[in-house]
Protein backbone atom coordinates (compact mmCIF):
# COMPACT_ATOMS: atom_id res chain seq x y z
CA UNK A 1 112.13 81.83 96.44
CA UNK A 2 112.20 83.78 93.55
CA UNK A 3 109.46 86.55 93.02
CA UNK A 4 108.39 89.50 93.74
CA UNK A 5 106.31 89.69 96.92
CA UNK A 6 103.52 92.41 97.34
CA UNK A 7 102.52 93.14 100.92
CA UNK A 8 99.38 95.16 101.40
CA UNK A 9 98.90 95.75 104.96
CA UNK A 10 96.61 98.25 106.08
CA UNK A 11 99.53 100.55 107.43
CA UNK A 12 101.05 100.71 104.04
CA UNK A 13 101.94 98.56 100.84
CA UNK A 14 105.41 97.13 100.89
CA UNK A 15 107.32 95.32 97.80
CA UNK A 16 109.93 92.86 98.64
CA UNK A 17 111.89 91.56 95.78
CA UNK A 18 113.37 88.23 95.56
CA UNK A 19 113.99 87.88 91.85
CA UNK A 20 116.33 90.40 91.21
CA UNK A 21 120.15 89.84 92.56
CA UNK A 22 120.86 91.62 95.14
CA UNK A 23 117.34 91.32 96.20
CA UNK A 24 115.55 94.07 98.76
CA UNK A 25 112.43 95.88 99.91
CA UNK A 26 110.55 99.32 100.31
CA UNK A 27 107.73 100.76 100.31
CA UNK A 28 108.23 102.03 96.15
CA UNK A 29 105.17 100.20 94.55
CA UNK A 30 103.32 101.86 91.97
CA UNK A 31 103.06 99.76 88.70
CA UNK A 32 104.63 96.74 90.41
CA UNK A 33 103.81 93.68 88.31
CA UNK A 34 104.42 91.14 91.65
CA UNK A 35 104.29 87.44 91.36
CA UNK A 36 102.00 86.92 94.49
CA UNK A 37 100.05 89.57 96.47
CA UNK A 38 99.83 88.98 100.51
CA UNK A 39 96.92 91.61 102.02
CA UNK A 40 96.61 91.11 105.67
CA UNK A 41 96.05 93.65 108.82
CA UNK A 42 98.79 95.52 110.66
CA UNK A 43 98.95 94.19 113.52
CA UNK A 44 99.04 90.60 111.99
CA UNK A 45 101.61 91.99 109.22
CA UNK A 46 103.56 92.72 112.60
CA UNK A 47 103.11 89.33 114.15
CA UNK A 48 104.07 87.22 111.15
CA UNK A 49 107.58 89.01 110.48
CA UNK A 50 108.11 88.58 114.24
CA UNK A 51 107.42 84.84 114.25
CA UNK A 52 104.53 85.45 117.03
CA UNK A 53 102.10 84.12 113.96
CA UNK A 54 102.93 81.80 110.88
CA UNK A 55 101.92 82.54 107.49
CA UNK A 56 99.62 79.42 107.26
CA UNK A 57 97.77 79.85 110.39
CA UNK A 58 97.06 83.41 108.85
CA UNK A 59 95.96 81.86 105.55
CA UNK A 60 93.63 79.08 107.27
CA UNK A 61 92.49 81.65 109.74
CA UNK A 62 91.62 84.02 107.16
CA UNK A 63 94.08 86.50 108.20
CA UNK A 64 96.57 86.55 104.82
CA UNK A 65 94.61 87.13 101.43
CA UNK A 66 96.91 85.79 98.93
CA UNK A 67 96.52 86.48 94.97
CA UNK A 68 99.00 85.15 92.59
CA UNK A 69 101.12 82.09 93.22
CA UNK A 70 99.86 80.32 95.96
CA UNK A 71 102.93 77.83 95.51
CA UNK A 72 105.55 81.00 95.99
CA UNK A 73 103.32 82.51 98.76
CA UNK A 74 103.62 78.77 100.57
CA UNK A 75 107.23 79.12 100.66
CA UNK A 76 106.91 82.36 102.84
CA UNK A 77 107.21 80.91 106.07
CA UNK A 78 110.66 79.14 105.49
CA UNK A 79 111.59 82.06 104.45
CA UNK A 80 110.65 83.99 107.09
CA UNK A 81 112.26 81.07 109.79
CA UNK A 82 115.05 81.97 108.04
CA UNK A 83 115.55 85.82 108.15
CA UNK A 84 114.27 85.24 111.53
CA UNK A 85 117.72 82.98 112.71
CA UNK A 86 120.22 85.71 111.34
CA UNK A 87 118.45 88.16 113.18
């Protein structure tokens, strides 16, 4: 997956880069030109990067607003399965 990946969560906006070797994330935003934009709640924000929630029940649900890519937002949850095994 190679993009950046805006998070707006209503506890803060959060920028995690995926296009750029070596990669990484923070909370530095402003003027970020990201290739898909996730908005969802806290407490879901919370839930999907625990693995208590997937990303596409949170899109068909209503949860996860998604502007940009919908094709590199898609590819969040194998992503996330994956962070999720090394942890």
């Amino acid at each position: 997956m190679k993009c950046k990946l805006l998070l707006l969560a209503d506890a803060g906006k959060y920028l995690v880069d995926l296009k750029n070797l070596p990669g990484g994330c923070g909370n530095e935003v402003s003027n970020v030109q990201a290739d898909v934009t996730l908005t969802l709640a806290r407490d879901d924000f919370i839930k999907m990067f625990t693995g208590k929630m997937s990303p596409t029940s949170a899109f068909m649900s209503g949860r996860l607003k998604v502007k940009g890519d919908l094709g590199l937002a898609m590819k969040l949850e194998k992503m996330l399965k994956s962070l999720q095994a090394k942890l």
